[in-house]
N, C-alpha and C. Protein backbone atom coordinates (compact mmCIF):
# COMPACT_ATOMS: atom_id res chain seq x y z
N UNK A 1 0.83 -1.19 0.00
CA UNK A 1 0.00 0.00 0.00
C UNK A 1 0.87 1.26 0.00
N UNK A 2 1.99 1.40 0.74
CA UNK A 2 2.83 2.55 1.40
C UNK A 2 3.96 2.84 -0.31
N UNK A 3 4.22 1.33 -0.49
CA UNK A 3 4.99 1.23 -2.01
C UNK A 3 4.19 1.98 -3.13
N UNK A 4 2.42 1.82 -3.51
CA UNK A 4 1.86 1.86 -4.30
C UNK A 4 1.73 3.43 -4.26
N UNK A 5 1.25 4.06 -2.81
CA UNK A 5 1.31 5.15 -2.93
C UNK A 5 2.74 6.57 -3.77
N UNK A 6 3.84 5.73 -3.09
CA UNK A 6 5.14 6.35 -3.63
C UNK A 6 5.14 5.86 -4.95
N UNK A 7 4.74 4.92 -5.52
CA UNK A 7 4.92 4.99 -6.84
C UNK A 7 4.16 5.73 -7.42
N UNK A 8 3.16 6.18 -7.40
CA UNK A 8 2.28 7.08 -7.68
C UNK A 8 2.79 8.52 -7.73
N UNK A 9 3.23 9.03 -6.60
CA UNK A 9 4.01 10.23 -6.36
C UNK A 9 4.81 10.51 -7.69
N UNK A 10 6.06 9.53 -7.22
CA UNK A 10 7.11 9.56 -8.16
C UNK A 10 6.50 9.79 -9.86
N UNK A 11 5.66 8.59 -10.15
CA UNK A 11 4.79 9.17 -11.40
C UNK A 11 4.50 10.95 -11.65
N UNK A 12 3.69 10.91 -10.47
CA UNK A 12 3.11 12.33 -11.02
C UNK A 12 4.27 13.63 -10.83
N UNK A 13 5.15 13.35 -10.20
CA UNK A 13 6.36 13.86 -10.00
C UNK A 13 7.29 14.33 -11.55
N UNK A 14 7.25 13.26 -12.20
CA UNK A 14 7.97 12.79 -13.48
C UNK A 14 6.95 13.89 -14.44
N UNK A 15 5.47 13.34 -14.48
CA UNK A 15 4.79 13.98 -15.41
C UNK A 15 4.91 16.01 -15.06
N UNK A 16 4.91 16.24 -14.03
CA UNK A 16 5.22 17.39 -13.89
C UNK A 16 6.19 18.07 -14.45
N UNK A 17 7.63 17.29 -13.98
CA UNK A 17 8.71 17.81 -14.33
C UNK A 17 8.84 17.43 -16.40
N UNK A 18 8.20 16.72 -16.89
CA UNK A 18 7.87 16.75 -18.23
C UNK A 18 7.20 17.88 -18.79
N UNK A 19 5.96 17.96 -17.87
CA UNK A 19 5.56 19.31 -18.60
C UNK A 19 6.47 20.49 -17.98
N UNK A 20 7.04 20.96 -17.38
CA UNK A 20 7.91 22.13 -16.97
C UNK A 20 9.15 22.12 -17.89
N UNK A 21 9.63 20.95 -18.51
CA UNK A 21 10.20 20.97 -19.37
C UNK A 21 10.44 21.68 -21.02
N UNK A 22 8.90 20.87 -21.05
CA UNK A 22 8.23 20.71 -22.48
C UNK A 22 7.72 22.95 -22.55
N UNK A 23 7.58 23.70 -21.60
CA UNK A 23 6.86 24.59 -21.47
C UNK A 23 8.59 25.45 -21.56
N UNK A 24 9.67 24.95 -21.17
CA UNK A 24 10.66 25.77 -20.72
C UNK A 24 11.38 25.77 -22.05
N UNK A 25 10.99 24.70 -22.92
CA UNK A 25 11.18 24.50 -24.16
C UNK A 25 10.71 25.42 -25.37
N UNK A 26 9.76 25.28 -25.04
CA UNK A 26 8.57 26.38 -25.78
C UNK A 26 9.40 27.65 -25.73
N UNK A 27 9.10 28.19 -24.70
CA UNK A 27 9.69 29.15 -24.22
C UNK A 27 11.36 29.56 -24.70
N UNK A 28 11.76 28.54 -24.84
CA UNK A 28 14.05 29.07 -25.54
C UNK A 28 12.98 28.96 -27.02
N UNK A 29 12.48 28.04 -27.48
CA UNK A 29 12.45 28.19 -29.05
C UNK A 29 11.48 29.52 -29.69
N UNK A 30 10.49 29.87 -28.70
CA UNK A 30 9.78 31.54 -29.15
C UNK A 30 10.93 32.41 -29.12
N UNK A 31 11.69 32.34 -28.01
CA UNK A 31 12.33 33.98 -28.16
C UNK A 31 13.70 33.60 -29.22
N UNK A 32 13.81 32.08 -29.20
CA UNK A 32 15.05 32.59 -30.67
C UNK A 32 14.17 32.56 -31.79
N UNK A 33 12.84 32.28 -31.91
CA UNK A 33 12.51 32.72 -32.92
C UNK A 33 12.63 34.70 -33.51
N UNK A 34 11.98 34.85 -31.93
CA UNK A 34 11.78 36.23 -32.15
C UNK A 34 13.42 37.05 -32.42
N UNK A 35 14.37 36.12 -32.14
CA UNK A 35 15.60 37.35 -32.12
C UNK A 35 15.65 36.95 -33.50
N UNK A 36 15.41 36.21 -34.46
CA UNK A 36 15.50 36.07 -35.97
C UNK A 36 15.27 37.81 -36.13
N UNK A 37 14.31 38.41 -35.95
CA UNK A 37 13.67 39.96 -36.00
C UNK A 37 14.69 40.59 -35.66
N UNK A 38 16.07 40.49 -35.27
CA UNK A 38 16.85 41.65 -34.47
C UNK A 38 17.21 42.88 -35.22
N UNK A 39 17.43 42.57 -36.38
CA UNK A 39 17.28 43.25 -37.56
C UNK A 39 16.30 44.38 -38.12
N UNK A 40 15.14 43.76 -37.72
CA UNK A 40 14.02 44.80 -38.05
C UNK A 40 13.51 44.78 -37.08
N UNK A 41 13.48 46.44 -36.48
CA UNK A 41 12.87 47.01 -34.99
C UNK A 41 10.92 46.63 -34.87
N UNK A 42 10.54 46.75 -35.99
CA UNK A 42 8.73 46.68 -36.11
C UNK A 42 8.82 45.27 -35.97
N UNK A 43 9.08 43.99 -36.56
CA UNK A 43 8.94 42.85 -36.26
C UNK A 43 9.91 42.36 -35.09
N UNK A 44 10.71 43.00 -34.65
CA UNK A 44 10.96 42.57 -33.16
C UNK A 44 10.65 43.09 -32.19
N UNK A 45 9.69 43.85 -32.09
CA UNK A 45 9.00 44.83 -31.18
C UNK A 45 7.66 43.92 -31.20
N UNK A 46 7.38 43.72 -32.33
CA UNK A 46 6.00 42.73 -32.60
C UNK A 46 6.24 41.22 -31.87
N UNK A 47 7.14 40.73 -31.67
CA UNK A 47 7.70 39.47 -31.07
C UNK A 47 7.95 39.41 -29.86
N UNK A 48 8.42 40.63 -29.41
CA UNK A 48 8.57 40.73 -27.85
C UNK A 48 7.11 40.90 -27.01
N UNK A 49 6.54 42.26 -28.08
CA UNK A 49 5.10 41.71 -27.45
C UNK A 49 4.03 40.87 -27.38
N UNK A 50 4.20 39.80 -28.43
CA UNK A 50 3.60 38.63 -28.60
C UNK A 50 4.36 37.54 -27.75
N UNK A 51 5.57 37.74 -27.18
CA UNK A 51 6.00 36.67 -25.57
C UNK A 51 5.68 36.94 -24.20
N UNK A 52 5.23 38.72 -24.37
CA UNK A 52 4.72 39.26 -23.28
C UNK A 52 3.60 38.81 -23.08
N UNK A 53 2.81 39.31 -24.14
CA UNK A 53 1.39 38.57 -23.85
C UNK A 53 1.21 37.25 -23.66
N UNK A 54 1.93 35.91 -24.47
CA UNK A 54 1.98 34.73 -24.27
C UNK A 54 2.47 34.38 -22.68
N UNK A 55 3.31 34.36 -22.28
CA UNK A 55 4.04 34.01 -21.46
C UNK A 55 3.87 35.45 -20.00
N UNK A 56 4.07 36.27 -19.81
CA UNK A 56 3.75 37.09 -18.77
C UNK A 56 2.26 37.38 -18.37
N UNK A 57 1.92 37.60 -19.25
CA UNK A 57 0.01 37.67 -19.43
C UNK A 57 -0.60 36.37 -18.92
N UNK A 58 0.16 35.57 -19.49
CA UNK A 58 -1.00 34.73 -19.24
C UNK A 58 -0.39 33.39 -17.92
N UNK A 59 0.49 33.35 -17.41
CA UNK A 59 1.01 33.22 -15.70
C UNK A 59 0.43 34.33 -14.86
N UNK A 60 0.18 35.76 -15.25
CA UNK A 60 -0.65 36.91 -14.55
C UNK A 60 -1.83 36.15 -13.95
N UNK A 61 -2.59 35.84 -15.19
CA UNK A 61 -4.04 35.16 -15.29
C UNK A 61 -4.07 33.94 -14.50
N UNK A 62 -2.65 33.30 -14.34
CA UNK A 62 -3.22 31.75 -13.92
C UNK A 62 -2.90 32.16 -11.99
N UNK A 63 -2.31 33.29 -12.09
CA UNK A 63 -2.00 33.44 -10.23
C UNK A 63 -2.85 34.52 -10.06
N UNK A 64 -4.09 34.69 -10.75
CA UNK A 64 -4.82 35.95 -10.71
C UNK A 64 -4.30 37.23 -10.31
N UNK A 65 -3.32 37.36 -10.58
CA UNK A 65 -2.90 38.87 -10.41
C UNK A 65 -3.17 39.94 -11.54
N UNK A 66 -2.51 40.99 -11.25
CA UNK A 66 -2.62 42.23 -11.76
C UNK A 66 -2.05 41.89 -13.07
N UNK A 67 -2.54 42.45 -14.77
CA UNK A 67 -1.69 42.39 -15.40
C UNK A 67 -1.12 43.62 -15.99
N UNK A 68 -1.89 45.01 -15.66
CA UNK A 68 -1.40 46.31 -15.75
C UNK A 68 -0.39 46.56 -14.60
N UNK A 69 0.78 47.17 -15.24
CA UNK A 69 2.10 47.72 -14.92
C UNK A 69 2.22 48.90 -14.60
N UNK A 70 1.31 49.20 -15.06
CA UNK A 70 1.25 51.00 -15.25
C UNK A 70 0.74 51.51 -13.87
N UNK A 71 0.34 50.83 -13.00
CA UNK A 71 -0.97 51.63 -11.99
C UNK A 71 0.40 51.58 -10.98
């Protein structure tokens, strides 16, 4: 019973650290996409704010916080 439980853990342990992976992944391959743009200020201005919104915006939303900066 005490075994079955820890194996369980360890499972969901694994699947976690897969998706934190798979998300941290995401995450290196958007912004070298976006430095492809370094070159041109309008499409890398457009890229930075399309990781802002992806990625800052929307961790805002999942810890319900504030997502205006300005106040």
């Amino acid at each position: 019973m005490r075994q079955e439980g820890l194996t369980n853990e360890v499972q969901k342990l694994r699947e976690s650290l897969d998706e934190q992976e798979a998300y941290k992944k995401g995450f290196k391959d958007d912004v070298y996409e976006c430095l492809h743009q370094i070159t041109d200020f309008k499409k890398l201005k457009a890229g930075v704010i399309r990781l802002h919104k992806k990625y800052v915006k929307e961790e805002m939303k999942k810890e319900g916080g504030d997502t205006d900066l300005n106040q």
